[in-house]
Protein backbone atom coordinates (compact mmCIF):
# COMPACT_ATOMS: atom_id res chain seq x y z
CA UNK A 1 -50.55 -30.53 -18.59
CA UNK A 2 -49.86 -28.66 -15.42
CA UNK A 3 -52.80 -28.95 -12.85
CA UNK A 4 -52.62 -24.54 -11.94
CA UNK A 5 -53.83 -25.38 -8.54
CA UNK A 6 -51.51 -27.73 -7.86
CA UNK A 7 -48.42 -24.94 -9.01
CA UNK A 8 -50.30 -22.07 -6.99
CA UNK A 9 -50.01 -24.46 -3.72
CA UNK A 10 -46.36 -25.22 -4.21
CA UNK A 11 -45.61 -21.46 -4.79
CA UNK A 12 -47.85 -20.83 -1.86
CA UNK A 13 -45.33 -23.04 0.22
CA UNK A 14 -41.96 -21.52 -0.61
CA UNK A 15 -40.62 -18.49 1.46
CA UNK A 16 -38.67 -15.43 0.90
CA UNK A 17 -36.07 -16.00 -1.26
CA UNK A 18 -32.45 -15.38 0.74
CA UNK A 19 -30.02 -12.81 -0.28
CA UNK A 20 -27.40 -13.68 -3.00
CA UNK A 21 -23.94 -13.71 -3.07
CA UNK A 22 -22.41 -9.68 -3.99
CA UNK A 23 -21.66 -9.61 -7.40
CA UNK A 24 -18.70 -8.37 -8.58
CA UNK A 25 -21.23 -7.42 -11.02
CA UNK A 26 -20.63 -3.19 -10.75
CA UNK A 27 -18.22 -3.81 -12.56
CA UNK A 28 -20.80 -4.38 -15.30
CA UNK A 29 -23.76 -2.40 -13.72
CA UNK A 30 -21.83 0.32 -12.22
CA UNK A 31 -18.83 1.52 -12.89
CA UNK A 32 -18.83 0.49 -16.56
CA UNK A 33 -16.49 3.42 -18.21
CA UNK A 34 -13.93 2.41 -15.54
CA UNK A 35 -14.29 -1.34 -16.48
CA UNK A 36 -14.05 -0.14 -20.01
CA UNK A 37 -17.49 -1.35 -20.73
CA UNK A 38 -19.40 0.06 -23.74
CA UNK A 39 -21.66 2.34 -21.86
CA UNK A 40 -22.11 5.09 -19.40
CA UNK A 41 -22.02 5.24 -15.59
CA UNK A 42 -23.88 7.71 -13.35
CA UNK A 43 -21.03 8.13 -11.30
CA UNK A 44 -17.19 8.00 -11.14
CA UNK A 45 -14.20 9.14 -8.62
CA UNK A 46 -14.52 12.91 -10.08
CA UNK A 47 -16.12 14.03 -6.61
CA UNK A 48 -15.05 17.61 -7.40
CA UNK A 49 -13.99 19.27 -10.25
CA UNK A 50 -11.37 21.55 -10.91
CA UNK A 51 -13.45 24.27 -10.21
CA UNK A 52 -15.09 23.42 -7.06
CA UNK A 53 -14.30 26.24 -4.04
CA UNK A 54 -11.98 23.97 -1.72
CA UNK A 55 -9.10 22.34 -1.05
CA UNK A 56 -8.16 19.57 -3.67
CA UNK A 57 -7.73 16.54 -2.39
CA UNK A 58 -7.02 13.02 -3.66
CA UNK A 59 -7.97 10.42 -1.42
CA UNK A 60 -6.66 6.97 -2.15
CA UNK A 61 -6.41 3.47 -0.51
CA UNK A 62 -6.74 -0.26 -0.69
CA UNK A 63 -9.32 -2.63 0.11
CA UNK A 64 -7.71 -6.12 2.41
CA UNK A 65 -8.97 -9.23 3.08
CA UNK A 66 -8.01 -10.67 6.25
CA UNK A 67 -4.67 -12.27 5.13
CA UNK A 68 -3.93 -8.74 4.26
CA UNK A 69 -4.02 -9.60 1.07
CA UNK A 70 -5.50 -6.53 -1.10
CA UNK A 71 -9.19 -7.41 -2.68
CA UNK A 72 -9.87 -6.46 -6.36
CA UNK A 73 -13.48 -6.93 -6.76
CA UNK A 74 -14.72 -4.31 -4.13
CA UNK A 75 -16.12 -1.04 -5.04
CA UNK A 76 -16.43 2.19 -2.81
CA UNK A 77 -18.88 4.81 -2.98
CA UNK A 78 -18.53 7.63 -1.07
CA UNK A 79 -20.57 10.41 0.19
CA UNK A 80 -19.14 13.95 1.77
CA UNK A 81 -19.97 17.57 2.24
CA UNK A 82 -18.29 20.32 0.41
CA UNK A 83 -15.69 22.86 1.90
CA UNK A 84 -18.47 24.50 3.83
CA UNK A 85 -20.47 21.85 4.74
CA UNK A 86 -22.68 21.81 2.90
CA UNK A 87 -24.43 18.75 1.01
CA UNK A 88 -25.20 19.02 -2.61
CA UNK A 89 -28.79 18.48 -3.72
CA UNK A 90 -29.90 15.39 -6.07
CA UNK A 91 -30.30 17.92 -8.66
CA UNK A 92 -26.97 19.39 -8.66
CA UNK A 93 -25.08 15.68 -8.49
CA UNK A 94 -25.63 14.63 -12.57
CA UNK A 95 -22.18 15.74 -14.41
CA UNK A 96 -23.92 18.48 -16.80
CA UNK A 97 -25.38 20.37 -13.43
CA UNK A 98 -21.99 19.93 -11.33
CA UNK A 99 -19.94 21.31 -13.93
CA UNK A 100 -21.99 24.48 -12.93
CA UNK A 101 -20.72 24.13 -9.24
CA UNK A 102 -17.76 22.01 -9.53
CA UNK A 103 -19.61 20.02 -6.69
CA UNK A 104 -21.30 16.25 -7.30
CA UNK A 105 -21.06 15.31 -3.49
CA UNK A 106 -20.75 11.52 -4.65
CA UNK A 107 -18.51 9.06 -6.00
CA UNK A 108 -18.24 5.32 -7.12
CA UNK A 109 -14.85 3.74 -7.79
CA UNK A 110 -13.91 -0.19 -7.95
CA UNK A 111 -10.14 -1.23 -7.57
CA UNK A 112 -9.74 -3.62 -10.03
CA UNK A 113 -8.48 -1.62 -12.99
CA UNK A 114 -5.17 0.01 -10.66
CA UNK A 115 -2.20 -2.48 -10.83
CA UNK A 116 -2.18 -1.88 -7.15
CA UNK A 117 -5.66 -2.43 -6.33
CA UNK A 118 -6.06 0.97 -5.66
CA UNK A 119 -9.31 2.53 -5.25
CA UNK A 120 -8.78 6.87 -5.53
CA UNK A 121 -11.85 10.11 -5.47
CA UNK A 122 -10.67 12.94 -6.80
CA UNK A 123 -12.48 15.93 -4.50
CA UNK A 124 -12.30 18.85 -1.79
CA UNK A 125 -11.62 18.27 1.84
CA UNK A 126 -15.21 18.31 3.17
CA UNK A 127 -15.98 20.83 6.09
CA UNK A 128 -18.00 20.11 9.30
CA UNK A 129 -21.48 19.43 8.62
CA UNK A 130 -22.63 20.77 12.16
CA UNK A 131 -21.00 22.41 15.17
CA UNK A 132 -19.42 19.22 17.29
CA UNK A 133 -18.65 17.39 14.34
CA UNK A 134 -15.73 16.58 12.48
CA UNK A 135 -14.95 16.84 8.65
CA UNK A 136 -15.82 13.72 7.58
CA UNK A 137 -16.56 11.13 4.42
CA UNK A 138 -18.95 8.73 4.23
CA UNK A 139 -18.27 4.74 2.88
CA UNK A 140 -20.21 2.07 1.67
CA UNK A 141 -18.26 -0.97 0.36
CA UNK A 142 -19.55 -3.71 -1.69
CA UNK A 143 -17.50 -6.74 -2.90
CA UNK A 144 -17.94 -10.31 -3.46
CA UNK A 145 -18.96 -12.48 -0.48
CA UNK A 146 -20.81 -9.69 1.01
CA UNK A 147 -24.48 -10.09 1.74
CA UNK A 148 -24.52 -6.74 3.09
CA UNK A 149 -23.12 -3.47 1.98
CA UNK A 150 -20.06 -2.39 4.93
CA UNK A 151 -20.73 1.56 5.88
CA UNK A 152 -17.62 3.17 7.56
CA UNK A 153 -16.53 6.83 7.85
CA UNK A 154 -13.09 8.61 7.01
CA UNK A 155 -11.73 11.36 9.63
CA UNK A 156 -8.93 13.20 8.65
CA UNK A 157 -5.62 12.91 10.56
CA UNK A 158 -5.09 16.76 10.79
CA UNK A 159 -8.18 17.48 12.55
CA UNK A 160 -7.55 16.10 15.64
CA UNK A 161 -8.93 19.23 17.58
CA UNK A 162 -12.24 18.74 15.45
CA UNK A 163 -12.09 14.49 16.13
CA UNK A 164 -11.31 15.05 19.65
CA UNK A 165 -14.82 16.81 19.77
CA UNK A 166 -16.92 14.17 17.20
CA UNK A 167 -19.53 12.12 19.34
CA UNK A 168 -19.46 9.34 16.45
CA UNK A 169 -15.72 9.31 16.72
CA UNK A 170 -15.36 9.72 20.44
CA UNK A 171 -18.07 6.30 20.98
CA UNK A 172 -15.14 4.38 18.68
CA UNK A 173 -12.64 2.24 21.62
CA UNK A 174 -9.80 4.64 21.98
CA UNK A 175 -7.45 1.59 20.45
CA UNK A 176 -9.37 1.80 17.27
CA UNK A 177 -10.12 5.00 16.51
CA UNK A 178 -7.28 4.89 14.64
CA UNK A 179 -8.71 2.60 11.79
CA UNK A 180 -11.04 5.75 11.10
CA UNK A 181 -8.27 8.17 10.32
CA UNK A 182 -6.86 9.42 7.02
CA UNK A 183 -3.39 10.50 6.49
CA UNK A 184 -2.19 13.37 4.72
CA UNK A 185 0.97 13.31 2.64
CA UNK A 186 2.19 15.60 0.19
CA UNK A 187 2.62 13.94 -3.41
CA UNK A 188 4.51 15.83 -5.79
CA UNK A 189 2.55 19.04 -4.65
CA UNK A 190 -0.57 17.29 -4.26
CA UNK A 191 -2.28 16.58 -1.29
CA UNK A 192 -3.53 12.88 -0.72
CA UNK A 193 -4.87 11.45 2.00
CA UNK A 194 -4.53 7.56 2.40
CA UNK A 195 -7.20 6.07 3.63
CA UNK A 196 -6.39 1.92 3.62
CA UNK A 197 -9.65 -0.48 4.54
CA UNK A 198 -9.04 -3.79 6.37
CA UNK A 199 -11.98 -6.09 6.70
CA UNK A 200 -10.78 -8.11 9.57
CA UNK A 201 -7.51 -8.87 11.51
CA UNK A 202 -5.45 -6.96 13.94
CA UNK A 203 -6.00 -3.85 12.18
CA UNK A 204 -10.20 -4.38 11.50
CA UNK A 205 -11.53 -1.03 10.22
CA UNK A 206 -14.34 -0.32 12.55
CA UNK A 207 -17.39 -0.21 10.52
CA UNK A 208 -21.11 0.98 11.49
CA UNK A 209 -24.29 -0.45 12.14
CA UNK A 210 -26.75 1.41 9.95
């Protein structure tokens, strides 16, 4: 039989238990209906719906290691304003209350189910939050390897008067700004803006130290 005190020393003596390894298990946890799992997620790439007062956007991209090879195991969330600016509140993000306003304000999409490794949100073209700042999305990105979540920021290639005027953007190296910046192209009718995330390399996408 165990001597107790002898366990509660030698747990006593062990520290804090180090961070694991990332997943990919949001796959699982989630982003399950994209994955095809047998349950529900919270959230999805549906940022907007059809509804939602705005310009329609898709925004679309890929995730690359630094052999610019694209990564299939990351996931993005994203959060943004709507076309005014405006954030949506926790209670109007859940599907049932954003069908109201069209609005969730939040997405979650992993890019291992596109045969291009594709990661896409289907939403409006945010507007500026404040006076000085650009229209702008926020990113987290999670994938395996990571220890820590990445957190970058999209800026939108047609807003350059707006960008030129964004403190965040403006305290980016001129030569890298550019890793920050969507572009717009027209689709079939549809706007997209492509939005392509390089975790290191020549091209590094700048990301933030929150």
């Amino acid at each position: 039989m165990t001597d107790p005190t002898l366990m509660s020393a030698q747990q006593a003596s062990f520290g804090q238990t180090p961070s694991q390894t990332v997943g990919p298990y949001f796959a699982y946890g989630l982003t399950a209906e994209q994955y095809r799992y047998g349950f529900d997620q919270v959230f999805d790439s549906t940022v907007a719906y059809d509804h939602a007062p705005g310009e329609h956007i898709r925004l679309e991209g890929r995730v690359f290691d630094g052999d610019g090879v694209p990564i299939g195991d990351a996931m993005l969330e994203i959060q943004q304003a709507d076309a005014h600016g405006r954030h949506a509140a926790p209670a109007e993000a859940p599907r049932a209350a954003a069908r109201i306003s069209g609005f969730r304000g939040f997405g979650r999409c992993g890019t291992g189910t596109d045969p291009d490794l594709r990661w896409h949100f289907d939403t409006v073209k945010p507007g500026a939050i404040a006076p000085g700042e650009a229209p702008r999305i926020d990113v987290i990105l999670t994938m395996r390897g990571m220890l820590l979540h990445a957190f970058t920021r999209i800026y939108f290639d047609d807003e350059a008067e707006a960008n030129a005027q964004d403190a965040v953007l403006q305290s980016v190296p001129a030569d890298r700004r550019d890793t920050l910046i969507a572009r717009r192209v027209d689709a079939g009718g549809r706007t997209v803006y492509r939005f392509d995330i390089h975790m290191q390399g020549l091209q590094e996408t700048v990301f933030f130290d929150v």
